[in-house]
C-alpha atoms as a PDB file:
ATOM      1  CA  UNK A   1    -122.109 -18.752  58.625  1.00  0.00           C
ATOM      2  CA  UNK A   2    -122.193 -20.394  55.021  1.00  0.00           C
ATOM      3  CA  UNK A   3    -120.627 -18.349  52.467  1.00  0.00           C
ATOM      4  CA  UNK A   4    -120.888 -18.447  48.496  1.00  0.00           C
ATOM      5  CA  UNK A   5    -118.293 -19.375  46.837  1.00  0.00           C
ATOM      6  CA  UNK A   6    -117.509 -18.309  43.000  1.00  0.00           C
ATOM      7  CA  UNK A   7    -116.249 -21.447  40.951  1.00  0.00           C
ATOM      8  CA  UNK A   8    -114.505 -21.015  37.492  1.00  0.00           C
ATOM      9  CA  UNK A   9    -114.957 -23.499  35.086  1.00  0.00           C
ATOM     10  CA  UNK A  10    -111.436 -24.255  33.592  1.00  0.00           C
ATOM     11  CA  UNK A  11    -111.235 -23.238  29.947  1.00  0.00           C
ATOM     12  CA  UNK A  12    -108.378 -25.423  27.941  1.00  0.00           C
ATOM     13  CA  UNK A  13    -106.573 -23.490  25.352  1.00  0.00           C
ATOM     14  CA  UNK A  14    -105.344 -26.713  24.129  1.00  0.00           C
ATOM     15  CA  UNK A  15    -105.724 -30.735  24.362  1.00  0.00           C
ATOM     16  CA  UNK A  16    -103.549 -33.400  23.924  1.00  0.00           C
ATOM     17  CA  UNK A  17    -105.916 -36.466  23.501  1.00  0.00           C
ATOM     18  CA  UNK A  18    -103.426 -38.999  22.018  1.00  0.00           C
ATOM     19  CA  UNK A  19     -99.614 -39.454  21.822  1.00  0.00           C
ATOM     20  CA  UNK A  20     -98.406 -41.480  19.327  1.00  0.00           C
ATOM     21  CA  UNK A  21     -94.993 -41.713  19.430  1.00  0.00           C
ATOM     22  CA  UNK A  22     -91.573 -40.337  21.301  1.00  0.00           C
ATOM     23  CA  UNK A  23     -88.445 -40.577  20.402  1.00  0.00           C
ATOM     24  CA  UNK A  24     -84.816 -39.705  21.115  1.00  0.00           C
ATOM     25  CA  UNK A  25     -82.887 -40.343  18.175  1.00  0.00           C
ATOM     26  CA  UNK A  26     -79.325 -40.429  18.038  1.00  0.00           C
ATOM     27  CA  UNK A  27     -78.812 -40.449  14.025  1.00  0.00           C
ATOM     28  CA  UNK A  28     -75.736 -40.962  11.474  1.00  0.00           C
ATOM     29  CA  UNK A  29     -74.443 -37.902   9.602  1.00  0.00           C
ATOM     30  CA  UNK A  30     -75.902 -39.458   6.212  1.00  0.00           C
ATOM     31  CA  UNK A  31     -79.364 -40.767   7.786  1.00  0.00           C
ATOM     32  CA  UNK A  32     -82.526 -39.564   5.740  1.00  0.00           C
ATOM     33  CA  UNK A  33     -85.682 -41.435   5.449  1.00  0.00           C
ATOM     34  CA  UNK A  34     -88.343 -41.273   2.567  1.00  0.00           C
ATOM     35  CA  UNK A  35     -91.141 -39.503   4.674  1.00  0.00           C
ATOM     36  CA  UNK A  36     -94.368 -39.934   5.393  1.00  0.00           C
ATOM     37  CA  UNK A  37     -97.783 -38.153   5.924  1.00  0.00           C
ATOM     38  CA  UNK A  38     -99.850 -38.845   9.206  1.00  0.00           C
ATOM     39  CA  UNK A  39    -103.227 -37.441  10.767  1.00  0.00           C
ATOM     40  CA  UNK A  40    -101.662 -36.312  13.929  1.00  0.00           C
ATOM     41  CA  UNK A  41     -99.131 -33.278  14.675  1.00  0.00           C
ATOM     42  CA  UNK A  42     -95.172 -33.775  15.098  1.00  0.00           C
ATOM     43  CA  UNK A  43     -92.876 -32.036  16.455  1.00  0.00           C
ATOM     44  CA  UNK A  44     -89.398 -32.032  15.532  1.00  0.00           C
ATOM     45  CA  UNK A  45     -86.320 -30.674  17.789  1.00  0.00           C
ATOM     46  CA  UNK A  46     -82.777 -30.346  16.658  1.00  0.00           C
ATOM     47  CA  UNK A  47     -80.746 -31.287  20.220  1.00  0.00           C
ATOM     48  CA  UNK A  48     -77.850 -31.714  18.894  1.00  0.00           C
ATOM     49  CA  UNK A  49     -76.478 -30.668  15.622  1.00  0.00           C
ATOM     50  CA  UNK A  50     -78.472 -29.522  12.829  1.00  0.00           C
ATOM     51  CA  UNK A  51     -81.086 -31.179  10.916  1.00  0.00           C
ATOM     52  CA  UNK A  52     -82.837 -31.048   7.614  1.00  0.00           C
ATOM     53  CA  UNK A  53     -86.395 -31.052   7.388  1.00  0.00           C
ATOM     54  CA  UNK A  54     -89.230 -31.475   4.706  1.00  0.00           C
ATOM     55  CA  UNK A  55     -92.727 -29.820   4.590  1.00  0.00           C
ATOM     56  CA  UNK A  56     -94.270 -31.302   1.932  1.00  0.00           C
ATOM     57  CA  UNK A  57     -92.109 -29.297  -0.787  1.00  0.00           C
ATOM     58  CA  UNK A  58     -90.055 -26.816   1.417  1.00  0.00           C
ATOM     59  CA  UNK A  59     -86.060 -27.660   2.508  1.00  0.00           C
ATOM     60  CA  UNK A  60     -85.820 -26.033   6.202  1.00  0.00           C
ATOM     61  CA  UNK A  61     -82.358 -26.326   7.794  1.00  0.00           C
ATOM     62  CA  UNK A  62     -83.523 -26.856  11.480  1.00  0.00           C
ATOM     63  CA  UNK A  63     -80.381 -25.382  13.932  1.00  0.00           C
ATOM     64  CA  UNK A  64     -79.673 -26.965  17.241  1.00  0.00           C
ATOM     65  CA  UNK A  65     -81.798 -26.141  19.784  1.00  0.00           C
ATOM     66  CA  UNK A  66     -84.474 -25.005  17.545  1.00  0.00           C
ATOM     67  CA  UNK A  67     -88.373 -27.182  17.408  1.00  0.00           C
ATOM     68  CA  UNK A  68     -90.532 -27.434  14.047  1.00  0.00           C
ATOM     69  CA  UNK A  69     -94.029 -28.513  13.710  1.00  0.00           C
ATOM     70  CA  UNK A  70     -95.563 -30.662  10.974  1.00  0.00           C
ATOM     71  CA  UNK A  71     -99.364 -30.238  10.743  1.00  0.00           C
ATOM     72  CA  UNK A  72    -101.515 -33.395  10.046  1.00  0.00           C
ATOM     73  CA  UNK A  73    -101.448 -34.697   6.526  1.00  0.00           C
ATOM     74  CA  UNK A  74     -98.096 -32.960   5.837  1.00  0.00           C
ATOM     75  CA  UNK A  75     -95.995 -34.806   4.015  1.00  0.00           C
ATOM     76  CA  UNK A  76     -92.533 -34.371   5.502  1.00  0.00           C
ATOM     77  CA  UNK A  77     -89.473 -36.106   6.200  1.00  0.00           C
ATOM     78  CA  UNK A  78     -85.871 -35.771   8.291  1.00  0.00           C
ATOM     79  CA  UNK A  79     -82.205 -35.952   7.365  1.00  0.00           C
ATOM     80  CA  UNK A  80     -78.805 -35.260   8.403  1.00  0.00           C
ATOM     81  CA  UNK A  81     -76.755 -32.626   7.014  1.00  0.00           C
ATOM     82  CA  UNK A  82     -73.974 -35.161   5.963  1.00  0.00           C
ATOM     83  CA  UNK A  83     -71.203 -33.229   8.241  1.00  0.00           C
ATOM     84  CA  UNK A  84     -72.214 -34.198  11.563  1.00  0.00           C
ATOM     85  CA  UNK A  85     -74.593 -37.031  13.488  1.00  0.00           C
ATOM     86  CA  UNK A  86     -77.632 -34.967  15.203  1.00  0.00           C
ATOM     87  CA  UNK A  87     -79.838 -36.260  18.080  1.00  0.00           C
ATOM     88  CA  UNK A  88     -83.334 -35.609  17.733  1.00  0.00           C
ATOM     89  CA  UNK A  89     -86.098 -35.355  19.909  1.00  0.00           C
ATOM     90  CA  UNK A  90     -89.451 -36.362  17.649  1.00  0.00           C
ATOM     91  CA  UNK A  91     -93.110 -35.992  19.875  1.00  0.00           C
ATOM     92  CA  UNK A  92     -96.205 -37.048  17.556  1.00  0.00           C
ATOM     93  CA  UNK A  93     -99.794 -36.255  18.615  1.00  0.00           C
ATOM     94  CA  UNK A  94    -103.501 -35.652  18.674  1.00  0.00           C
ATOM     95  CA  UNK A  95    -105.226 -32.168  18.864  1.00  0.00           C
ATOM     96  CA  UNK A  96    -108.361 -31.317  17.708  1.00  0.00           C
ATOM     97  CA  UNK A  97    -107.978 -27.720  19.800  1.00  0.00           C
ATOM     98  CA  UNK A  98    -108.304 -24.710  17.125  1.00  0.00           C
ATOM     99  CA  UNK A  99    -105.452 -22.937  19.111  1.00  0.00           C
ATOM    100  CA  UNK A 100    -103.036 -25.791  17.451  1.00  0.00           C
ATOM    101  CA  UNK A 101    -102.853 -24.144  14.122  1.00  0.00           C
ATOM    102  CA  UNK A 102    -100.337 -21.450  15.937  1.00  0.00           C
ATOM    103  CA  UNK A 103     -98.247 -23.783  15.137  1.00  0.00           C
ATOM    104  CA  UNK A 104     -98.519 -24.348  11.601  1.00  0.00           C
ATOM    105  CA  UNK A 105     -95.609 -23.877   9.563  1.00  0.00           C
ATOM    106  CA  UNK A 106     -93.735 -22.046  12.409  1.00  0.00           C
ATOM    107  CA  UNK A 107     -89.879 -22.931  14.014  1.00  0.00           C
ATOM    108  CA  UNK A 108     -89.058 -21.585  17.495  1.00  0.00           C
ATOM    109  CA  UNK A 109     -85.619 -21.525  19.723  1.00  0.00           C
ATOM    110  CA  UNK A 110     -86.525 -23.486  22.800  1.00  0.00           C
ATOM    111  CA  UNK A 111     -85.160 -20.872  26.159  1.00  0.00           C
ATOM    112  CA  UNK A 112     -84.046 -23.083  29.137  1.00  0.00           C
ATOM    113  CA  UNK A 113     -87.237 -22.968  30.392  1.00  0.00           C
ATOM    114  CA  UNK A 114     -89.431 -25.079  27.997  1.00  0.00           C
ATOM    115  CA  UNK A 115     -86.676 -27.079  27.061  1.00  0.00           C
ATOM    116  CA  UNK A 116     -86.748 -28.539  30.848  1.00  0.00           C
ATOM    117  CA  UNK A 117     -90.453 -29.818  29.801  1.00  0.00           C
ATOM    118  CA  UNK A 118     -89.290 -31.164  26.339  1.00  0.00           C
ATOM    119  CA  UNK A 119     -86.617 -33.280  28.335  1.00  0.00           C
ATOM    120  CA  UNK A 120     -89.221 -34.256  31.204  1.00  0.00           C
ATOM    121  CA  UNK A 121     -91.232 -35.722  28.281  1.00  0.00           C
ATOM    122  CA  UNK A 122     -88.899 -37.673  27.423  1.00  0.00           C
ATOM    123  CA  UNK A 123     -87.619 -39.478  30.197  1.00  0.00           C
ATOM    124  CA  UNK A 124     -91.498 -39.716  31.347  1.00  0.00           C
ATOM    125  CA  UNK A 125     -91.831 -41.585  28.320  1.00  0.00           C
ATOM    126  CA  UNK A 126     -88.978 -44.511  29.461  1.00  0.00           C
ATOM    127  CA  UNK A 127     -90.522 -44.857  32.544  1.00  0.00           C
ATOM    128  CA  UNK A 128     -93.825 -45.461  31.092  1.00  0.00           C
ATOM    129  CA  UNK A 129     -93.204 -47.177  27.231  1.00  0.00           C
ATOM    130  CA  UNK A 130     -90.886 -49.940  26.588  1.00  0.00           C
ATOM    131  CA  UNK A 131     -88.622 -48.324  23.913  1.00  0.00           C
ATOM    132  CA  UNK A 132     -86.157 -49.406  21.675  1.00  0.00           C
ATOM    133  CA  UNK A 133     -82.789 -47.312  21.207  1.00  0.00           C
ATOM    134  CA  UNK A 134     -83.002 -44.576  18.665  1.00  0.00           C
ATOM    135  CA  UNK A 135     -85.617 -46.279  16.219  1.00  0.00           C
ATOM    136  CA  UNK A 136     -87.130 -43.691  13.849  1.00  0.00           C
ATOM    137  CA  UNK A 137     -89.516 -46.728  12.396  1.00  0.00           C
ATOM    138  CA  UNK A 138     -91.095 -47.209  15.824  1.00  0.00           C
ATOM    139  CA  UNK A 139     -94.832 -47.144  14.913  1.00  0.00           C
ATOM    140  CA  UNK A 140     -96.459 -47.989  18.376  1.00  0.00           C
ATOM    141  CA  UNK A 141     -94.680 -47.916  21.596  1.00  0.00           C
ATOM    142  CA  UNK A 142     -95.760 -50.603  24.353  1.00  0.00           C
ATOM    143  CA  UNK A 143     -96.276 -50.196  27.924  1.00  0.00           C
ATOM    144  CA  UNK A 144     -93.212 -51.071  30.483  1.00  0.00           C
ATOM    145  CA  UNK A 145     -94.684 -54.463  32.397  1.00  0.00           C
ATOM    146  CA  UNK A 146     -95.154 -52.052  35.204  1.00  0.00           C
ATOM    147  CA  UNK A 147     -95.296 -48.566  33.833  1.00  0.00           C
ATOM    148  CA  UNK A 148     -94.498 -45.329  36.225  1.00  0.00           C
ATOM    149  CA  UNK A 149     -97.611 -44.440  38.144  1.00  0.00           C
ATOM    150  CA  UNK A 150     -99.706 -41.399  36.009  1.00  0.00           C
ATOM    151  CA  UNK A 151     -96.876 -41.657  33.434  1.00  0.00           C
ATOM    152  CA  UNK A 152     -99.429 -41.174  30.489  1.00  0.00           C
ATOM    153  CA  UNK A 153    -101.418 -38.116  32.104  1.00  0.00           C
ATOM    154  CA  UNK A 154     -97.993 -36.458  33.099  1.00  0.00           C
ATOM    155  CA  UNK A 155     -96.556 -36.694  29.238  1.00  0.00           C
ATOM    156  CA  UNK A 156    -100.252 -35.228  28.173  1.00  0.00           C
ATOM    157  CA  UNK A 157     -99.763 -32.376  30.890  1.00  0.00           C
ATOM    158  CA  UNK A 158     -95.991 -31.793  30.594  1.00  0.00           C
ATOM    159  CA  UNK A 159     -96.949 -31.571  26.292  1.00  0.00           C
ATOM    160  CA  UNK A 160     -99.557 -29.493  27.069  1.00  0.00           C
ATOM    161  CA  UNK A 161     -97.390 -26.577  29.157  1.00  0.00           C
ATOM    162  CA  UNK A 162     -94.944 -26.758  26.893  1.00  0.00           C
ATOM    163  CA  UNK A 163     -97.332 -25.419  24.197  1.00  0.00           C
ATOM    164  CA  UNK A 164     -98.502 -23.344  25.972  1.00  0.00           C
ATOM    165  CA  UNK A 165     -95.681 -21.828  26.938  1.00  0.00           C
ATOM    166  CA  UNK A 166     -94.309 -21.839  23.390  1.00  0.00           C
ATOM    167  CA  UNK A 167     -97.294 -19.484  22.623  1.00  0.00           C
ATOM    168  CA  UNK A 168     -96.955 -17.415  25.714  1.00  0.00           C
ATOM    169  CA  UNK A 169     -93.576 -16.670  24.765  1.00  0.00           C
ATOM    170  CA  UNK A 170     -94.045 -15.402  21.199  1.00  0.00           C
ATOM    171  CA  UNK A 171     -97.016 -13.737  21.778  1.00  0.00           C
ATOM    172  CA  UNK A 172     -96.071 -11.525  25.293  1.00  0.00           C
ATOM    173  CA  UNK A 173     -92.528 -11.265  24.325  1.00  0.00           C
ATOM    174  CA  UNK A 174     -91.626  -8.005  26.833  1.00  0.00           C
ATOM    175  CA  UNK A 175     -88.681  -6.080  26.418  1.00  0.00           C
ATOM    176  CA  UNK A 176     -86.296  -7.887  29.689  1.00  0.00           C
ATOM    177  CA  UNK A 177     -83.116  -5.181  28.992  1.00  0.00           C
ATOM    178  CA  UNK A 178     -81.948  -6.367  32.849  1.00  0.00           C
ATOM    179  CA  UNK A 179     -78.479  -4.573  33.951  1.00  0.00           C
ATOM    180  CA  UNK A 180     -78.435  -7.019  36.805  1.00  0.00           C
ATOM    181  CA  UNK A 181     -79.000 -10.650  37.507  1.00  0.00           C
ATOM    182  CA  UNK A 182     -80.972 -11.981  40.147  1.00  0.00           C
ATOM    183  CA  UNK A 183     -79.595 -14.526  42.849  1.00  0.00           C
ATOM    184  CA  UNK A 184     -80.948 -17.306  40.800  1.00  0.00           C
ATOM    185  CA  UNK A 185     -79.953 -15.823  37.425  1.00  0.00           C
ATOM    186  CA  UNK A 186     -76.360 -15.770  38.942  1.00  0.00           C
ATOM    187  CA  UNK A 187     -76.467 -19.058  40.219  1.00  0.00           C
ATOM    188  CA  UNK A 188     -76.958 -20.424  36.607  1.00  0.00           C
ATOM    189  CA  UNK A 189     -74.642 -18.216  35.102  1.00  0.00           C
ATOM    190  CA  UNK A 190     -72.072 -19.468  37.475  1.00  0.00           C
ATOM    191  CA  UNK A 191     -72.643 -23.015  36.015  1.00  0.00           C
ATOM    192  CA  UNK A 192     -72.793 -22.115  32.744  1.00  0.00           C
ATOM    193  CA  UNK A 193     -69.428 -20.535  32.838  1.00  0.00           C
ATOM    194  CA  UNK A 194     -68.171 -24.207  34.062  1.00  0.00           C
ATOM    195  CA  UNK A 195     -69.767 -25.905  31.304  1.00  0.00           C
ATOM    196  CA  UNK A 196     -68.065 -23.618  28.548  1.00  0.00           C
ATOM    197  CA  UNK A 197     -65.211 -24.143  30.604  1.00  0.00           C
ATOM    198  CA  UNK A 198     -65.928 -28.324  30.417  1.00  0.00           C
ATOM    199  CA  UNK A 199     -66.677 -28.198  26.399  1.00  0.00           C
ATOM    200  CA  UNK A 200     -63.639 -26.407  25.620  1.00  0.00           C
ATOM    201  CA  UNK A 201     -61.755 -28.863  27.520  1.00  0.00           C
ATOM    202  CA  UNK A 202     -63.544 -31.969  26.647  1.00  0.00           C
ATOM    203  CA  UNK A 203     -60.559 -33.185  24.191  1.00  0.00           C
ATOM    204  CA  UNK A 204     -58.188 -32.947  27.246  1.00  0.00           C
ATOM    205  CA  UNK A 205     -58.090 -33.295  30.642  1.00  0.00           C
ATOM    206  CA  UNK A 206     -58.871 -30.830  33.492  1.00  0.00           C
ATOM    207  CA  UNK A 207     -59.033 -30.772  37.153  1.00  0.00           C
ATOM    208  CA  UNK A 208     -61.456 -29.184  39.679  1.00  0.00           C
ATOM    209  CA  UNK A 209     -58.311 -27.334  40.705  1.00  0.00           C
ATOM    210  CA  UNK A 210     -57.974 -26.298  37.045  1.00  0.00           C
ATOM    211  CA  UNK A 211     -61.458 -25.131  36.939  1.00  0.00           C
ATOM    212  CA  UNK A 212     -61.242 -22.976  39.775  1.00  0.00           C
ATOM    213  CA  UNK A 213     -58.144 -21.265  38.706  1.00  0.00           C
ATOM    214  CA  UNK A 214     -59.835 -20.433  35.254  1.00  0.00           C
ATOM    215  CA  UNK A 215     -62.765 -18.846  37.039  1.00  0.00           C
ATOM    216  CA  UNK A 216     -61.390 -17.613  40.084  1.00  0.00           C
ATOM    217  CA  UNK A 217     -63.493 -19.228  42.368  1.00  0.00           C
ATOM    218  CA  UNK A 218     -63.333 -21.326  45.188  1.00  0.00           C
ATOM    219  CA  UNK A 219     -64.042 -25.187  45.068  1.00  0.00           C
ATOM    220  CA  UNK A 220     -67.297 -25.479  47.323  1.00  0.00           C
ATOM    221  CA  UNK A 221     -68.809 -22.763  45.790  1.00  0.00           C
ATOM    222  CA  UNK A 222     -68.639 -24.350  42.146  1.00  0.00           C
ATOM    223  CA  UNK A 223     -69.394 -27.482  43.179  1.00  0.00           C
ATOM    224  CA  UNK A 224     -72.331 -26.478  45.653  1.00  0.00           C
ATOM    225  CA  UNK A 225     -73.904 -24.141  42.847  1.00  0.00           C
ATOM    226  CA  UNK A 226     -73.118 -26.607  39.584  1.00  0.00           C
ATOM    227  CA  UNK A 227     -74.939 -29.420  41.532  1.00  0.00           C
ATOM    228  CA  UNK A 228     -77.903 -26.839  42.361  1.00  0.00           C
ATOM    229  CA  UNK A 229     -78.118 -26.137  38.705  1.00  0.00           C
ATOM    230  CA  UNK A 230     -77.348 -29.418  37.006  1.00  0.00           C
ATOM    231  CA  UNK A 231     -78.538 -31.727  39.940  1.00  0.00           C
ATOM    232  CA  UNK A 232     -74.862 -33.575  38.820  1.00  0.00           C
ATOM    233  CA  UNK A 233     -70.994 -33.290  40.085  1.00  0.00           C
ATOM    234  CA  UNK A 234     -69.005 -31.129  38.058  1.00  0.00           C
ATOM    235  CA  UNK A 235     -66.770 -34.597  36.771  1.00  0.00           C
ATOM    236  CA  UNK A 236     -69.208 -37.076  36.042  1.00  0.00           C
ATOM    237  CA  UNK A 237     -71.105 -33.709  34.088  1.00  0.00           C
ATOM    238  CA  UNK A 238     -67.616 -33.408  32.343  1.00  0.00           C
ATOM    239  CA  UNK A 239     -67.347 -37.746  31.387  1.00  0.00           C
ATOM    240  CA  UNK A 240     -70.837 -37.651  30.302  1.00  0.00           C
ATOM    241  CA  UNK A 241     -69.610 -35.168  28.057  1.00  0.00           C
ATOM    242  CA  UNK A 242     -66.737 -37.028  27.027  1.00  0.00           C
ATOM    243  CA  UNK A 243     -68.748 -39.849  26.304  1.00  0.00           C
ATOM    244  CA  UNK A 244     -71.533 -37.779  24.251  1.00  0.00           C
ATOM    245  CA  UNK A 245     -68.650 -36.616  22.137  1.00  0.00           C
ATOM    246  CA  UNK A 246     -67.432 -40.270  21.897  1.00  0.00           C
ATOM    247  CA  UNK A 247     -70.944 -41.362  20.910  1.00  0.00           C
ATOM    248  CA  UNK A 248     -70.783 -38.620  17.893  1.00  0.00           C
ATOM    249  CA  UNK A 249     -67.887 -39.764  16.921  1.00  0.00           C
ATOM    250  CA  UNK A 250     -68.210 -43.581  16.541  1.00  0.00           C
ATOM    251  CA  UNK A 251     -71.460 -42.184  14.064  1.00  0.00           C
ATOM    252  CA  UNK A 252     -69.260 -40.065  11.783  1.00  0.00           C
ATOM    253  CA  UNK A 253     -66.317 -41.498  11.332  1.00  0.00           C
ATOM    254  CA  UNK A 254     -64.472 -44.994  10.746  1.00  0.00           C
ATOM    255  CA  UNK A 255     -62.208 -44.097  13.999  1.00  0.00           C
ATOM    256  CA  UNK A 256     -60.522 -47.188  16.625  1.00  0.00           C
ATOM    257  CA  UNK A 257     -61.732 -47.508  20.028  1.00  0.00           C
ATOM    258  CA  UNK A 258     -58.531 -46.731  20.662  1.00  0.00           C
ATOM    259  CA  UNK A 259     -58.085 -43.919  18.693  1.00  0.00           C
ATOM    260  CA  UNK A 260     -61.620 -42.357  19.855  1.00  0.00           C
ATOM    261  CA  UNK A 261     -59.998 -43.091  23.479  1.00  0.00           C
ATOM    262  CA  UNK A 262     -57.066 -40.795  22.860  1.00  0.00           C
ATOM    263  CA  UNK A 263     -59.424 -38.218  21.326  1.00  0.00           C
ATOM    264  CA  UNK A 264     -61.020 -37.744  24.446  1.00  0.00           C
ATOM    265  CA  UNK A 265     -58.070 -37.921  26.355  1.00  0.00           C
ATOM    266  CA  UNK A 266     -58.982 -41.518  28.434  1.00  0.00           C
ATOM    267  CA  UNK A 267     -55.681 -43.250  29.964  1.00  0.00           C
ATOM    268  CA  UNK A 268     -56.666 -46.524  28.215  1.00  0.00           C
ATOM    269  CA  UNK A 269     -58.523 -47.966  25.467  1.00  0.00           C
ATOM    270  CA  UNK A 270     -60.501 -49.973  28.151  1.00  0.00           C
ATOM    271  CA  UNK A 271     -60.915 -47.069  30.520  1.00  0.00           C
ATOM    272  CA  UNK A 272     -62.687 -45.592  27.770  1.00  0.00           C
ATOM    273  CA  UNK A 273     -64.848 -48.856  27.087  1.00  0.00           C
ATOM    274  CA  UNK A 274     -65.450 -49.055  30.862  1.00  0.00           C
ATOM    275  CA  UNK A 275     -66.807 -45.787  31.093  1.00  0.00           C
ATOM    276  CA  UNK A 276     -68.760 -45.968  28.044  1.00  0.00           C
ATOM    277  CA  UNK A 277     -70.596 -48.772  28.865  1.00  0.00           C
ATOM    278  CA  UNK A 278     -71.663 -47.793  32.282  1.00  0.00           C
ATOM    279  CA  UNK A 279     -73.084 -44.482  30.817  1.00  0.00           C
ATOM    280  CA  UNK A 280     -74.593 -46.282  27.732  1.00  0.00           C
ATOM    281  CA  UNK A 281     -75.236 -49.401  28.268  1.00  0.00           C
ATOM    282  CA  UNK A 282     -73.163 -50.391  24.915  1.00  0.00           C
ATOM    283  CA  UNK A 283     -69.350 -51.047  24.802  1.00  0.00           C
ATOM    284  CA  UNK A 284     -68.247 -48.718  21.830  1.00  0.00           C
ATOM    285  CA  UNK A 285     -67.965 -51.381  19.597  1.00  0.00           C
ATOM    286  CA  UNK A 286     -71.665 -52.453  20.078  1.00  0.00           C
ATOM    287  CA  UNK A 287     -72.932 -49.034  19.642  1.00  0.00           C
ATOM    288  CA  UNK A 288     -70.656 -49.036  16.574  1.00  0.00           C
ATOM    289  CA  UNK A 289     -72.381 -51.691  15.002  1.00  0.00           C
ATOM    290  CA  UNK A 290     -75.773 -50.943  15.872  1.00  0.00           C
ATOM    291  CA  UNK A 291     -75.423 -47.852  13.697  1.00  0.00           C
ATOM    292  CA  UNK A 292     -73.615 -49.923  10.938  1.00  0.00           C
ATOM    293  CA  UNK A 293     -76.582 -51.853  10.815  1.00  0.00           C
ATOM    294  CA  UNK A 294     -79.266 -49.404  10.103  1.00  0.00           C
ATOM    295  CA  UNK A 295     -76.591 -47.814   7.019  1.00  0.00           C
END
């Protein structure tokens, strides 16, 4: 027996037609550039560190963690607060959909949540672009010789639900006064315990035996639920770390391998240029200069 079936015709709240550019900036403490003005949207997101931002004649102090939008034909332009190198993630687009101009003029605190899509963006867009590192000049970005299967339509959709969800959340905020946490909730408060517990430690040393001690739990249960949260060991979580901190540091100041080595508490000078390079691709000194160079 044939039956009728109701179809509903899918009705976008909003478009991405174009990107333009991504980036992931890793930026000195004194970088500032003279600005610009574009026809396309930008969005702007503090990852690390604090940022200064321009719309056309307004200062805004971006805070880490936080995303700005510049509308099309805005002038605006980016700099560091002098006090500490940021990172920076920097998404510029096309869309024409009237539901864009939510955005207009407005910051937001990325939750856990959409921040996951801001970072799938990103490393969508190295598996489909051939980028250079942490150029904030990059005008077009060409394809990889063989770019990632669907890569473009996936950064389109991924920037899409992220807006979306951006909206969702200021517009249905509900009042989530929870006494309790759910499994999952749990799970990922575990491993954010560990991390705190890995940042405060990340000028020293520590051991998983450490760890455990401080939180008074046993050592398959950390590492089973860190690795279900972070999809990484708790250690190589804890060098990348290190090395992020490193990385800051060879920005900021006019510190020694070797005395960036002991600040992180490596056993050697070339332990620390080992592990550095592996996770970078850069010995320190090369990443050192490549940020001389653009002063």
């Amino acid at each position: 027996m044939n039956q009728t079936y109701y179809k509903h015709k899918i009705e976008n709240l909003l478009i991405v037609s174009k990107i333009a550019t991504i980036h992931y900036l890793e930026l000195e403490k004194d970088f500032s550039n003279a600005g610009e003005r574009h026809d396309f949207w930008e969005l702007v997101y503090a990852d690390k560190s604090s940022v200064v931002c321009t719309a056309e004649d307004k200062e805004i102090t971006l805070g880490e963690g936080e995303v700005l939008f510049h509308k099309p034909n805005e002038f605006h332009r980016l700099s560091a607060n002098s006090r500490s190198a940021p990172n920076v993630v920097i998404i510029s687009f096309v869309c024409k959909s009237e539901a864009i101009h939510f955005f207009e003029g407005k910051r937001f605190k990325l939750n856990k949540n959409n921040l996951k899509y801001l970072y799938m963006i990103v490393e969508e867009s190295k598996k489909t672009f051939d980028l250079p590192y942490s150029d904030p000049d990059l005008k077009k970005m060409p394809l990889q010789k063989r770019p990632t299967l669907g890569g473009m339509q996936l950064i389109k959709n991924l920037l899409e639900i992220l807006l979306v969800n951006i909206m969702r959340d200021e517009t249905e905020k509900e009042n989530t006064n929870s006494t309790f946490l759910f499994k999952e909730d749990f799970d990922g408060y575990v491993a954010k315990k560990i991390i705190g517990v890995l940042n405060e430690s990340v000028h020293g040393t520590l051991c998983v035996d450490e760890l455990c001690e401080k939180l008074n739990y046993n050592k398959s249960y950390l590492f089973r639920q860190f690795k279900a949260a972070t999809g990484r060991t708790i250690m190589s979580y804890f060098t990348n770390l290190k090395v992020e901190g490193a990385k800051k540091m060879l920005r900021e100041s006019d510190g020694t391998v070797a005395q960036i080595a002991a600040a992180f508490a490596f056993d050697t000078p070339n332990y620390f240029s080992k592990t550095f390079k592996k996770i970078t691709g850069y010995t320190p000194l090369q990443y050192k200069k490549i940020h001389r160079r653009k002063n």
